[in-house]
Protein backbone atom coordinates (compact mmCIF):
# COMPACT_ATOMS: atom_id res chain seq x y z
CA UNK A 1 -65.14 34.54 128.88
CA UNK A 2 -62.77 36.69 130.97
CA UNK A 3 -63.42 40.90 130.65
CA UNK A 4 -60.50 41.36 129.39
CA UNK A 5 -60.61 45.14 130.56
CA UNK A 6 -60.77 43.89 134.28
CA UNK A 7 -57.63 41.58 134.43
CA UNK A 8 -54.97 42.12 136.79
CA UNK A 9 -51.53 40.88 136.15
CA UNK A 10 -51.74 37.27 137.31
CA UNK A 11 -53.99 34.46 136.66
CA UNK A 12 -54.48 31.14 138.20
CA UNK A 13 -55.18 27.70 136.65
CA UNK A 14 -55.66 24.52 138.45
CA UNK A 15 -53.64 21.43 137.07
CA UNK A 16 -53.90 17.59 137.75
CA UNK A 17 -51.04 18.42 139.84
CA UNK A 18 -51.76 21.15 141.42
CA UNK A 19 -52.45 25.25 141.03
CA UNK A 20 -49.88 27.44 139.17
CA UNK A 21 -49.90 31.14 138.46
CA UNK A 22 -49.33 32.45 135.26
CA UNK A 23 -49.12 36.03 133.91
CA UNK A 24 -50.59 38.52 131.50
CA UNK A 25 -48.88 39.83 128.32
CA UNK A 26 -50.17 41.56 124.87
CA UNK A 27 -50.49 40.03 122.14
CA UNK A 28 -49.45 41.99 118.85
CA UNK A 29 -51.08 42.82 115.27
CA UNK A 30 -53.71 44.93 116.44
CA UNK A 31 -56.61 42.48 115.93
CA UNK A 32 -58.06 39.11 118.04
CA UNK A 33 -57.25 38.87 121.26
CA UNK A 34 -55.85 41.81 123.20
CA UNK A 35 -53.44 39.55 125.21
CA UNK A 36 -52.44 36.08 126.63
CA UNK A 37 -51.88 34.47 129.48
CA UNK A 38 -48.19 32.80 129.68
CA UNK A 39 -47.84 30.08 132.53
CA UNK A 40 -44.39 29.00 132.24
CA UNK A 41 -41.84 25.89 133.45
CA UNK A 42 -45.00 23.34 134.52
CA UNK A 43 -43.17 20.30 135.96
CA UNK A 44 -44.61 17.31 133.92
CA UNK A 45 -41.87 14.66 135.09
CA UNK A 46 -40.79 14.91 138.14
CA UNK A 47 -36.63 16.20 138.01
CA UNK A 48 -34.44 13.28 135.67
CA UNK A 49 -31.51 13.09 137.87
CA UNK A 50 -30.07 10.73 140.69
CA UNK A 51 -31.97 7.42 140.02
CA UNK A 52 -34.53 8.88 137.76
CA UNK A 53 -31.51 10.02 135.02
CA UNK A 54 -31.70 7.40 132.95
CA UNK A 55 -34.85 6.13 133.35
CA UNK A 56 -38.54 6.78 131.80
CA UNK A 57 -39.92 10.25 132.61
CA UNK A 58 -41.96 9.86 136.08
CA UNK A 59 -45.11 12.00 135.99
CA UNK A 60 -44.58 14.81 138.43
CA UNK A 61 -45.96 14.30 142.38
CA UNK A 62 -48.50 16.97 143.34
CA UNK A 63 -48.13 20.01 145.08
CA UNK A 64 -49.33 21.84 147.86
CA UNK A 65 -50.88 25.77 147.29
CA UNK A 66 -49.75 28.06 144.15
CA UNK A 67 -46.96 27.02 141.88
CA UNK A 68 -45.65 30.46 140.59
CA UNK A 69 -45.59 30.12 136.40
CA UNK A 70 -43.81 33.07 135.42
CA UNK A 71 -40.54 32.00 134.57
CA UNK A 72 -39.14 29.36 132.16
CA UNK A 73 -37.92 26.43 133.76
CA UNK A 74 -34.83 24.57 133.36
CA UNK A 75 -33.17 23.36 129.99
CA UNK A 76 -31.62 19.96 128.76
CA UNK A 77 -29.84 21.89 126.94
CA UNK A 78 -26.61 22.99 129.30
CA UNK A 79 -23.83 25.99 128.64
CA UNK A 80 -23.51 28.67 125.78
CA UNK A 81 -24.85 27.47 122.21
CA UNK A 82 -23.07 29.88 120.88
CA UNK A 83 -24.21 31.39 117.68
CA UNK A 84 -27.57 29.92 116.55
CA UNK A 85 -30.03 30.79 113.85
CA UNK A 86 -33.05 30.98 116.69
CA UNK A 87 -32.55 32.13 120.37
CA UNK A 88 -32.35 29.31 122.52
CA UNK A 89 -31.47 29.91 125.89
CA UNK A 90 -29.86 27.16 128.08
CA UNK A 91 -31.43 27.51 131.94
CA UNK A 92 -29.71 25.85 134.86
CA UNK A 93 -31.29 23.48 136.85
CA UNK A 94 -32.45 19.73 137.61
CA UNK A 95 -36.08 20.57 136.87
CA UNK A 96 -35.35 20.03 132.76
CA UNK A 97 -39.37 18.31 132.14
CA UNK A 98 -41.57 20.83 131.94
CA UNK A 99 -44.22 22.62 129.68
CA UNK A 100 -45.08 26.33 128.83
CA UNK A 101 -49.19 27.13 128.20
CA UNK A 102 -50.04 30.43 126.49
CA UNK A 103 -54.31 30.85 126.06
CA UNK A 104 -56.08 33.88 125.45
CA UNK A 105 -58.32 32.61 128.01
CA UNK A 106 -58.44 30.02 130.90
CA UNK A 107 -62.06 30.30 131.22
CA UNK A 108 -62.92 29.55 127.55
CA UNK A 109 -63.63 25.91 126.30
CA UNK A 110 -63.22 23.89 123.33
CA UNK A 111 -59.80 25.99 121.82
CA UNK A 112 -57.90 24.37 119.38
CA UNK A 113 -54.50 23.45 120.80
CA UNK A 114 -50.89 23.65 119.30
CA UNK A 115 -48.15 21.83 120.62
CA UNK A 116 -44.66 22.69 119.78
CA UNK A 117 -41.48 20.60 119.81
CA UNK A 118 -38.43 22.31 119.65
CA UNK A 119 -35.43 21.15 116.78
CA UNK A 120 -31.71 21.16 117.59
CA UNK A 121 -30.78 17.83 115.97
CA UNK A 122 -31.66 15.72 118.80
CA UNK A 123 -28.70 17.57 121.19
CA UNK A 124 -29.41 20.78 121.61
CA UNK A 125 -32.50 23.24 121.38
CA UNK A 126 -34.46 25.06 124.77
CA UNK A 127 -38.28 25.43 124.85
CA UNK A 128 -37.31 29.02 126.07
CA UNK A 129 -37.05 30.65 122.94
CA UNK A 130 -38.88 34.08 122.28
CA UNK A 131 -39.53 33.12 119.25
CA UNK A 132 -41.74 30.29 120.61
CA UNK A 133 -44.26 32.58 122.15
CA UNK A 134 -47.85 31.63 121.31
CA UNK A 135 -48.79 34.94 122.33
CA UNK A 136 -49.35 35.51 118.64
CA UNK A 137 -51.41 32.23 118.40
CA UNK A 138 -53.61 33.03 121.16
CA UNK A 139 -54.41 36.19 119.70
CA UNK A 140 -56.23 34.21 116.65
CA UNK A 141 -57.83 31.65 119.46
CA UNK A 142 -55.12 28.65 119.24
CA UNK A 143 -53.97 27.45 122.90
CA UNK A 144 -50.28 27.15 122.78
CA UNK A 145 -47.96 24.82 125.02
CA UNK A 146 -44.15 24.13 123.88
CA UNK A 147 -42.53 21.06 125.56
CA UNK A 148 -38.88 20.28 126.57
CA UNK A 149 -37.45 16.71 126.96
CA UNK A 150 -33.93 15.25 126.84
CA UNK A 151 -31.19 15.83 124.71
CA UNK A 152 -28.32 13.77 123.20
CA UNK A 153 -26.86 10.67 124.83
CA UNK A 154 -29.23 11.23 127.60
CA UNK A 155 -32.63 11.62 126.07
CA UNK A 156 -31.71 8.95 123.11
CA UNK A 157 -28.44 7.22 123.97
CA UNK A 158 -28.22 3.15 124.42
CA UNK A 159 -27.81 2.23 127.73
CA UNK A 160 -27.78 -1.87 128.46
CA UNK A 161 -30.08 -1.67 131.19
CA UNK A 162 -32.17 1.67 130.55
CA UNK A 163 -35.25 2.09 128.86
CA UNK A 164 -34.81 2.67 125.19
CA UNK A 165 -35.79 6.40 123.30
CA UNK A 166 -36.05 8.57 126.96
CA UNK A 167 -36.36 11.78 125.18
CA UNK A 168 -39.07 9.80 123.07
CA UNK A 169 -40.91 8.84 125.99
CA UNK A 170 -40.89 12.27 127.32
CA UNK A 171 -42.44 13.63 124.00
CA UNK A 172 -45.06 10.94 125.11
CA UNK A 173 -45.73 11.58 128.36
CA UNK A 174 -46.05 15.48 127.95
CA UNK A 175 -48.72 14.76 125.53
CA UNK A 176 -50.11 12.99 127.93
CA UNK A 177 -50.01 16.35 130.09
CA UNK A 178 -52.07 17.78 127.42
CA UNK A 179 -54.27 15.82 127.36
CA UNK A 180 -55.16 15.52 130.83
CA UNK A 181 -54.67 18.75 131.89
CA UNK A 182 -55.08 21.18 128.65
CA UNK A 183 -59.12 21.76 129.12
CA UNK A 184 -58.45 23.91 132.43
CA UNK A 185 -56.57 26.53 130.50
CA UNK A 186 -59.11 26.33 127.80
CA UNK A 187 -58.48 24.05 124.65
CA UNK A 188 -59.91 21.59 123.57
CA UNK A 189 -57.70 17.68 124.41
CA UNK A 190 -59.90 16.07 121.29
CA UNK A 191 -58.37 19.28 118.57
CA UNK A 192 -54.54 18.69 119.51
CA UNK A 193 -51.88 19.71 116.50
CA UNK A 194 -48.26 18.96 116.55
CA UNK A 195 -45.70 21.19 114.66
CA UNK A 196 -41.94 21.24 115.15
CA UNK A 197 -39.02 22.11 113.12
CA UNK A 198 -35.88 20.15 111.91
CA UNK A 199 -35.22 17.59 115.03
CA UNK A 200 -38.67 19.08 115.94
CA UNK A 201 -39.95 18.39 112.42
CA UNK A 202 -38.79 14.63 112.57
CA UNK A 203 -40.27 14.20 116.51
CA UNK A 204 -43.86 14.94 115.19
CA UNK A 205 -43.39 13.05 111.79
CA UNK A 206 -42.17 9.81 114.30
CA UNK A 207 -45.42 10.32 116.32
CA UNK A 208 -47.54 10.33 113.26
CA UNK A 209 -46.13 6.98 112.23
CA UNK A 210 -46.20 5.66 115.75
CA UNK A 211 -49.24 3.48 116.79
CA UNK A 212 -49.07 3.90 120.73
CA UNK A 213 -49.26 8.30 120.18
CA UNK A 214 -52.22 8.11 118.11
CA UNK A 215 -54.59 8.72 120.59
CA UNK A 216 -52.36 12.36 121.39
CA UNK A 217 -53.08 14.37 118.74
CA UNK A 218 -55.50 14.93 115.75
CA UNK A 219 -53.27 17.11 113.04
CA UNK A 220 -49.45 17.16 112.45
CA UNK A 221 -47.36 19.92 111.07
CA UNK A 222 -43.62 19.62 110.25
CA UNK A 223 -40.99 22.45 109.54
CA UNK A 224 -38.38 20.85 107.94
CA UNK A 225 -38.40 17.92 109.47
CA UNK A 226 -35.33 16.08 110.04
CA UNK A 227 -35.90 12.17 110.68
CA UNK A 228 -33.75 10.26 112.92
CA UNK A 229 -34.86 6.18 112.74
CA UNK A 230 -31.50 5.29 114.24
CA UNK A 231 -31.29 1.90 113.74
CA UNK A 232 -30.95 -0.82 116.85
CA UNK A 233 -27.12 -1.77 115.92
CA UNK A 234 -26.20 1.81 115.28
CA UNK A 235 -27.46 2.96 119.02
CA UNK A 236 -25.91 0.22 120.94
CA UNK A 237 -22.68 0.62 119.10
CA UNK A 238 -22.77 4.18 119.63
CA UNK A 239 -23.53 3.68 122.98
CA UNK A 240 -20.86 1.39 123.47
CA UNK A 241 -18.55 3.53 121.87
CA UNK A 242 -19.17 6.50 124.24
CA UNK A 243 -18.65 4.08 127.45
CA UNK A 244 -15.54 2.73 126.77
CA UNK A 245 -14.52 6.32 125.91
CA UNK A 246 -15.58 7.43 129.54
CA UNK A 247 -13.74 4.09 131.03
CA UNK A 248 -16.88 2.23 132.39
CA UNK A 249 -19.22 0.03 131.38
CA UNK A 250 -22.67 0.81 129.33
CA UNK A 251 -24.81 0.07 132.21
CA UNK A 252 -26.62 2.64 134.38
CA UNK A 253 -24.62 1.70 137.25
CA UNK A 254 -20.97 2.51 134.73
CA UNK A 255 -22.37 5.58 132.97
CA UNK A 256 -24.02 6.91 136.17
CA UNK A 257 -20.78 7.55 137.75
CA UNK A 258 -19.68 9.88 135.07
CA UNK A 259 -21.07 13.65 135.72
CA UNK A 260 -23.15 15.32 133.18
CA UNK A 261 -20.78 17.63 131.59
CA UNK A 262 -18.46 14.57 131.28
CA UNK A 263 -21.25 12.42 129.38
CA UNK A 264 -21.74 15.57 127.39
CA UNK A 265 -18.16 16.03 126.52
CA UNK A 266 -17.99 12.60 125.17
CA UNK A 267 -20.68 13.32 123.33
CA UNK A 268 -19.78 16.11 121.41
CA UNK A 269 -15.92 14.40 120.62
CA UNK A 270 -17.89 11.13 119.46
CA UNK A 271 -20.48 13.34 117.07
CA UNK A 272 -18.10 15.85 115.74
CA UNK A 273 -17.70 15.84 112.01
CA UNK A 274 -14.17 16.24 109.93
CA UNK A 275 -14.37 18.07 106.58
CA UNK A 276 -14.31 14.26 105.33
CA UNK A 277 -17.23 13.11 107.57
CA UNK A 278 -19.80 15.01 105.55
CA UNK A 279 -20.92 12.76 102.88
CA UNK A 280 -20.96 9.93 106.10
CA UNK A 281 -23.72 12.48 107.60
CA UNK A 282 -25.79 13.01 104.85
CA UNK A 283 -25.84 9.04 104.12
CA UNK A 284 -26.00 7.84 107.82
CA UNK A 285 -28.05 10.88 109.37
CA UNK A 286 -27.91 11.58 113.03
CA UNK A 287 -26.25 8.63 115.32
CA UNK A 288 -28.38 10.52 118.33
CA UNK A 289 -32.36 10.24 117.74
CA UNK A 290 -35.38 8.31 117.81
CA UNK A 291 -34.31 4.75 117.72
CA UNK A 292 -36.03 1.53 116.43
CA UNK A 293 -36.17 -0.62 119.44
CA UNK A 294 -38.53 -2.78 118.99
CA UNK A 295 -41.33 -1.29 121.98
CA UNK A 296 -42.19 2.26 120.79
CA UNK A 297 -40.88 1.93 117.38
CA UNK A 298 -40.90 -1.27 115.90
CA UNK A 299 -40.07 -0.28 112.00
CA UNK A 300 -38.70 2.61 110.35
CA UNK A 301 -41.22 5.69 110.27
CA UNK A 302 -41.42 5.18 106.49
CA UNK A 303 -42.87 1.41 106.44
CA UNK A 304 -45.01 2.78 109.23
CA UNK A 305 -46.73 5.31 107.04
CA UNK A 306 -46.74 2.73 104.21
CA UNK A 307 -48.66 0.55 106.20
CA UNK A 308 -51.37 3.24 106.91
CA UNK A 309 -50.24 4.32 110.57
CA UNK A 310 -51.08 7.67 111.00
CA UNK A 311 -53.37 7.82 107.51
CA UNK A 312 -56.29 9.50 109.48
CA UNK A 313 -54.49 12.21 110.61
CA UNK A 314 -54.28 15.76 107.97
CA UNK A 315 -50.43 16.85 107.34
CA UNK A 316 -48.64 19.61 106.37
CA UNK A 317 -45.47 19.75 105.63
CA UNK A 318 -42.82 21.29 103.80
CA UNK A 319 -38.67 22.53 103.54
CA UNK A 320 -36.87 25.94 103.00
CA UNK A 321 -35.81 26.15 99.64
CA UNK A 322 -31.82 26.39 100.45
CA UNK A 323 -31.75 24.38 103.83
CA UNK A 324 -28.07 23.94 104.39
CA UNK A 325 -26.63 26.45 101.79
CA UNK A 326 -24.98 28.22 104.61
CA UNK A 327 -22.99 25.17 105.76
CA UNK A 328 -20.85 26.42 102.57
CA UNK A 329 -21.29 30.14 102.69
CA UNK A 330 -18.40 31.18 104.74
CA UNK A 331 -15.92 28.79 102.06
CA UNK A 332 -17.75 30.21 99.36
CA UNK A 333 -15.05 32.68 98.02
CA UNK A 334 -12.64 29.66 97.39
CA UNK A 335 -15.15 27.19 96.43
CA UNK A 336 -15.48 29.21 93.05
CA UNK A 337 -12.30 27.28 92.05
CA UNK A 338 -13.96 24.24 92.60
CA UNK A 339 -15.47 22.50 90.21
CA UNK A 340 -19.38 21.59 90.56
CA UNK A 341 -19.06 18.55 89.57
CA UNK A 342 -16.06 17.49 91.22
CA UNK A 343 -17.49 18.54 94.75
CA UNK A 344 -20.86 17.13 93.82
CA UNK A 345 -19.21 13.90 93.40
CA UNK A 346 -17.61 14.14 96.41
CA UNK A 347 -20.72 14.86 98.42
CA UNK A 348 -22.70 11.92 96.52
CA UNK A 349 -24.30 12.85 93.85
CA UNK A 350 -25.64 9.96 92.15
CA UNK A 351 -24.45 8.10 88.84
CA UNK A 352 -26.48 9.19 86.09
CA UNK A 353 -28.46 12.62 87.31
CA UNK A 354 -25.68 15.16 87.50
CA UNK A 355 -26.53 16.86 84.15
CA UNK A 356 -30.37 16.62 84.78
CA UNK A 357 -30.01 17.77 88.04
CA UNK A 358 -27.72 20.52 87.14
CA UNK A 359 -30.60 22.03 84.38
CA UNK A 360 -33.05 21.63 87.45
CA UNK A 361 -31.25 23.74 89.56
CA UNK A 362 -30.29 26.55 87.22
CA UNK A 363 -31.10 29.38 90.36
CA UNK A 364 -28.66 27.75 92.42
CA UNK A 365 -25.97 26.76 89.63
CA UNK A 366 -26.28 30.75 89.27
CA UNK A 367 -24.70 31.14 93.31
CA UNK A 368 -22.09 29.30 92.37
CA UNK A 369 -19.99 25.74 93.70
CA UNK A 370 -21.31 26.73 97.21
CA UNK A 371 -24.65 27.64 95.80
CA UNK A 372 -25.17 24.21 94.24
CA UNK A 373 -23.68 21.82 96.84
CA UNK A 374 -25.89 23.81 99.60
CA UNK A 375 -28.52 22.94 97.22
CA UNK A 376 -27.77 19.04 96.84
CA UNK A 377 -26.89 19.09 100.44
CA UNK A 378 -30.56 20.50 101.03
CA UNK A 379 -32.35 17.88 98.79
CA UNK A 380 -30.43 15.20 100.29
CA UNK A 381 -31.16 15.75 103.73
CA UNK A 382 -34.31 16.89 103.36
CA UNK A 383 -36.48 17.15 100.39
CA UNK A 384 -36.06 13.96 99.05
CA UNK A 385 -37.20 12.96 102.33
CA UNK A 386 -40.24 15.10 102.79
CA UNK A 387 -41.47 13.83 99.34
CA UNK A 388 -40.87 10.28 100.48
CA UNK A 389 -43.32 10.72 103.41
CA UNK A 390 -45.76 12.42 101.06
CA UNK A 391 -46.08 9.57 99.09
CA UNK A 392 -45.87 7.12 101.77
CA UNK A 393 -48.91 8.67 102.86
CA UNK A 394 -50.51 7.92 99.84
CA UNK A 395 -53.90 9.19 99.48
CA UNK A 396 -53.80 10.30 103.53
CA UNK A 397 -54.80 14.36 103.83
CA UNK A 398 -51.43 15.72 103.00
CA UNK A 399 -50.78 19.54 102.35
CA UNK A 400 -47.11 20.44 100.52
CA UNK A 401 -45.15 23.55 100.79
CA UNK A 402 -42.47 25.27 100.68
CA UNK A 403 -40.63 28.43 101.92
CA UNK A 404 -38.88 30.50 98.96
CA UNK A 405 -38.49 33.91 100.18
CA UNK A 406 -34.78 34.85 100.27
CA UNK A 407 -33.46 36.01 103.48
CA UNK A 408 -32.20 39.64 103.35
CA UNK A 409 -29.15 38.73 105.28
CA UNK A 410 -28.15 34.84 103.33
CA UNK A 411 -29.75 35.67 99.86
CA UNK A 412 -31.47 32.68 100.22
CA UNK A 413 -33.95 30.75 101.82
CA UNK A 414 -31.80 29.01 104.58
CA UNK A 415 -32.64 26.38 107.83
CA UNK A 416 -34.89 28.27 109.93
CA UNK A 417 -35.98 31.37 108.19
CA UNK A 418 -39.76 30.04 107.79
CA UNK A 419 -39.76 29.91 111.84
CA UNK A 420 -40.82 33.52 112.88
CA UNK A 421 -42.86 33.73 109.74
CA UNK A 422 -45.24 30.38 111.29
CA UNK A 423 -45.45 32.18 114.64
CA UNK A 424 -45.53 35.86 113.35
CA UNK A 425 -42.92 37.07 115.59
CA UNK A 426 -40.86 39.06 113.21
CA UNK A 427 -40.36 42.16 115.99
CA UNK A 428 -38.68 39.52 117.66
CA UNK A 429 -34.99 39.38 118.99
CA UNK A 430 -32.27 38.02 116.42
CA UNK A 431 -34.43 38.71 113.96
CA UNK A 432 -31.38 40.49 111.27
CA UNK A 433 -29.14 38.11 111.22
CA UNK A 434 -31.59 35.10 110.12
CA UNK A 435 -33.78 37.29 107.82
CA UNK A 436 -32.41 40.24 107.50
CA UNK A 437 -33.26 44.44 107.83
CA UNK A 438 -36.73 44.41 106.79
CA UNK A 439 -38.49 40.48 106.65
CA UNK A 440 -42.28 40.89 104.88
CA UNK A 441 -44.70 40.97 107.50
CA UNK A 442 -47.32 40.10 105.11
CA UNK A 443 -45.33 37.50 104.11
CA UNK A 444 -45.54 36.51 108.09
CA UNK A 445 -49.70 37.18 107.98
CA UNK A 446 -49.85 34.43 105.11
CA UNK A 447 -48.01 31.63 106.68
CA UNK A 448 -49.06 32.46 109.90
CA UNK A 449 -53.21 32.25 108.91
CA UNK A 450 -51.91 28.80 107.32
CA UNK A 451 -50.90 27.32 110.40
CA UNK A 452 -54.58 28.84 112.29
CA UNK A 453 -56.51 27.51 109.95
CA UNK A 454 -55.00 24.17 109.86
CA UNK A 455 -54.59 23.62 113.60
CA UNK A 456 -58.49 24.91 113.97
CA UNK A 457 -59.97 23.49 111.02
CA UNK A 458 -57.66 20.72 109.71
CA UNK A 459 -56.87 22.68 106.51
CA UNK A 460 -54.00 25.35 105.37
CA UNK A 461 -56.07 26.69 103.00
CA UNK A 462 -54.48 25.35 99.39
CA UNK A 463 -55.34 22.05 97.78
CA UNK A 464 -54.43 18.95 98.98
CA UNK A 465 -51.45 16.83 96.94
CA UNK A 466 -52.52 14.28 94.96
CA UNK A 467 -50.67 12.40 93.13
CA UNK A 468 -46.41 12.39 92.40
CA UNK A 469 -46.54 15.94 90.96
CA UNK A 470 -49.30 17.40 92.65
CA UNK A 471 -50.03 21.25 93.86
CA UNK A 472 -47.91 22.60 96.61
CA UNK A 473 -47.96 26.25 98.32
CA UNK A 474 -44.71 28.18 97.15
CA UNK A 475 -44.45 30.77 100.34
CA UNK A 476 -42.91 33.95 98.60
CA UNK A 477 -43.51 37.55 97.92
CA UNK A 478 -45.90 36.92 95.84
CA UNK A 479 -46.98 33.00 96.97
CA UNK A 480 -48.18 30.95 94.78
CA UNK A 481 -49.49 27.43 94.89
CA UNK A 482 -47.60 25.81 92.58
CA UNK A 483 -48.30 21.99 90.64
CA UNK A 484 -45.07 19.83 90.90
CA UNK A 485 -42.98 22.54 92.80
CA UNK A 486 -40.15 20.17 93.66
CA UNK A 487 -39.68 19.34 90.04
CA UNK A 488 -36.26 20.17 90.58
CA UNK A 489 -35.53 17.44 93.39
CA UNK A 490 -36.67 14.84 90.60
CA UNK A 491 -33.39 13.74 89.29
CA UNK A 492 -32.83 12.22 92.77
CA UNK A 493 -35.25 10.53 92.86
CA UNK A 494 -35.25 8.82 90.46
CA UNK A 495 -31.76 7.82 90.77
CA UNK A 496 -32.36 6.62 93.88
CA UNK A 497 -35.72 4.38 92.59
């Protein structure tokens, strides 16, 4: 092991590719290791531009001497975000494909190894993100690496003549990275976990139900995880769509002569959603995503899962308790007038289980019209789903959750809060506005153990779910595990059965 008390400010690794030169930083919370090592912006791919744009990731050439490490590399994602829950800064450059490592030690062996993909529905999202630091992981002995791959109509969008789910194949082929090249900054390729959240979320769920990336990973952990499965039809009509909007044909040789910030203009004009077009989200999902082609995914995740794909491999995962709530909060004041059942309707609330549902959701009823439709709006996007894949699973190793603490800022437990708490970063930037003044840091300690002792030892440390109303861990101040703790997502359910 390295002496720690001897390091100077850089340290060298050497990749597959070649050598790169990463820097030291502290690591926080006063116990484990005293710091980790952040090597930053590793090409895996070599730049996806000019003939490459639209094509299947290339792995990256090798170099020649030192690759300097200590800045993040390019982003997919392109311009201002604006205002978003997590920092995600957009980087300029051609260079999009790369990987950041943090280990608490280059020279160790055998680390367990977390791999993060990064949510943003698909579009957006940067790998850059302080809140993605392992430095906080390494300090309790997990390697960390977070990936970046393409977004939106290039990562995912059909293309007559271009190979199918790009950003898909560039989940894949960092992995692969991993895999070969992981061991020289000291984990472990054979103890590999994959966690994401929302977009992130779904990417690792598709892996788990996808036979060619079981041989990438060995645990799975998903934040809210937001499955695409866009189907064939929908992807080529989309992408069809988007062409004839831009005047050429859906080829590589038509869409190539329209720049990027063209492509992404279309884009955002051919995704954008009316006040009418939200009930066609939350039935249709995202028209940008993981789609089933045939070659990487040949059936919808679900029937995957049902069929035992994946069934080896432990998962945790779990949703916020008030997901979307916000997408109502700034209408809130005249949504009062509104009747709940009237705008429940609207959004789709089944015949049949508005009462029941109603009496299950007495916390929210209490917020509210907005309170209640961010509620439904929540289940149907992404509880119901989540306990779907549970039971998919069937007897596989699955751990349930979920993440009630209200934010001091929403009043709830909205989309993202659980983030900083999983990588116990709440001295972060933007911390306020997501969580508020004064976020429970032992609250962070709890979920943050969880996710070590999962990634290092397969298991979060509550019991496993069995059966349709099994125990669940109820992240609050106090937590709690919990039997049947989405009781209250039951009414749609069963409607739906």
């Amino acid at each position: 092991m390295t002496d720690k008390t001897t390091m100077t400010e850089y340290v060298e690794v050497q990749t597959a590719a070649g050598r790169v030169r990463g820097r030291w930083r502290e690591t926080t919370g006063g116990r484990g290791m005293p710091r980790s090592a952040a090597f930053l912006g590793i090409p895996f791919a070599e730049p996806p531009v000019g003939r490459l744009r639209f094509q299947a990731p290339v792995p990256k050439a090798p170099w020649d001497g030192v690759r300097d490490a200590l800045e993040f590399g390019a982003t997919a994602q392109r311009g201002d975000p604006g205002v978003t829950l997590i920092p995600e800064p957009s980087i300029e450059g051609e260079s999009t494909l790369n990987v950041n490592v943090f280990t608490p030690d280059p020279e160790a062996s055998g680390l367990p190894v977390l791999v993060w993909i990064h949510g943003g529905g698909y579009f957006a999202g940067s790998p850059a993100s302080p809140w993605y630091d392992g430095r906080n992981f390494n300090r309790d002995g997990i390697v960390t690496v977070t990936i970046s791959y393409r977004l939106g109509f290039d990562g995912f969008g059909w293309i007559a003549d271009a190979p199918s789910n790009r950003g898909l194949r560039d989940w894949l082929l960092a992995l692969e990275w991993v895999q070969q090249n992981i061991a020289a900054f000291g984990g472990d390729p054979s103890r590999v976990t994959i966690a994401g959240q929302s977009a992130g979320g779904g990417a690792v769920l598709t892996l788990l139900g996808m036979p060619k990336a079981q041989h990438l990973f060995h645990g799975v952990y998903s934040i809210s995880g937001a499955l695409a499965d866009v189907s064939a039809e929908r992807a080529e009509r989309f992408g069809r769509e988007l062409a004839a909007a831009g005047g050429v044909e859906p080829t590589v040789a038509g869409l190539s002569t329209l720049s990027e910030e063209r492509i992404l203009d279309l884009q955002k004009k051919a995704t954008s959603l009316g006040p009418d077009d939200l009930t066609t989200m939350i039935e249709d999902g995202l028209p940008l995503g993981p789609t089933i082609d045939g070659d990487l995914l040949v059936r919808p995740t679900s029937e995957s899962l049902r069929a035992g794909i994946g069934a080896g491999i432990p998962l945790v995962l779990g949703a916020t308790d008030d997901e979307f709530t916000m997408a109502f909060t700034d209408a809130a004041a005249k949504l009062r007038w509104v009747p709940k059942t009237f705008l429940l309707r609207r959004l789709g609330m089944p015949k049949g289980a508005m009462r029941r549902y109603l009496d299950a959701n007495q916390d929210a009823v209490g917020r509210g019209t907005a309170g209640i439709a961010g509620r439904f709006l929540t289940d149907r996007m992404f509880r119901t789903a989540l306990l779907r894949t549970v039971a998919d699973r069937g007897e596989a190793p699955t751990w349930l959750y979920r993440f009630s603490w209200p934010s001091g800022s929403f009043g709830f437990a909205e989309h993202c809060l659980d983030v900083p708490f999983f990588f116990d970063c709440l001295d972060g930037p933007a911390m306020e506005p997501l969580a508020g003044p004064n976020p429970p840091q032992s609250l962070a300690d709890e979920v943050h153990a969880a996710a070590v002792a999962f990634i290092a030892a397969g298991d979060p440390g509550w019991p496993a779910h069995r059966g349709e109303r099994g125990i669940a861990r109820v992240w609050d101040v106090p937590s709690r595990d919990q039997p049947d703790a989405y009781a209250s997502v039951r009414p749609l359910q069963e409607a739906a059965s």
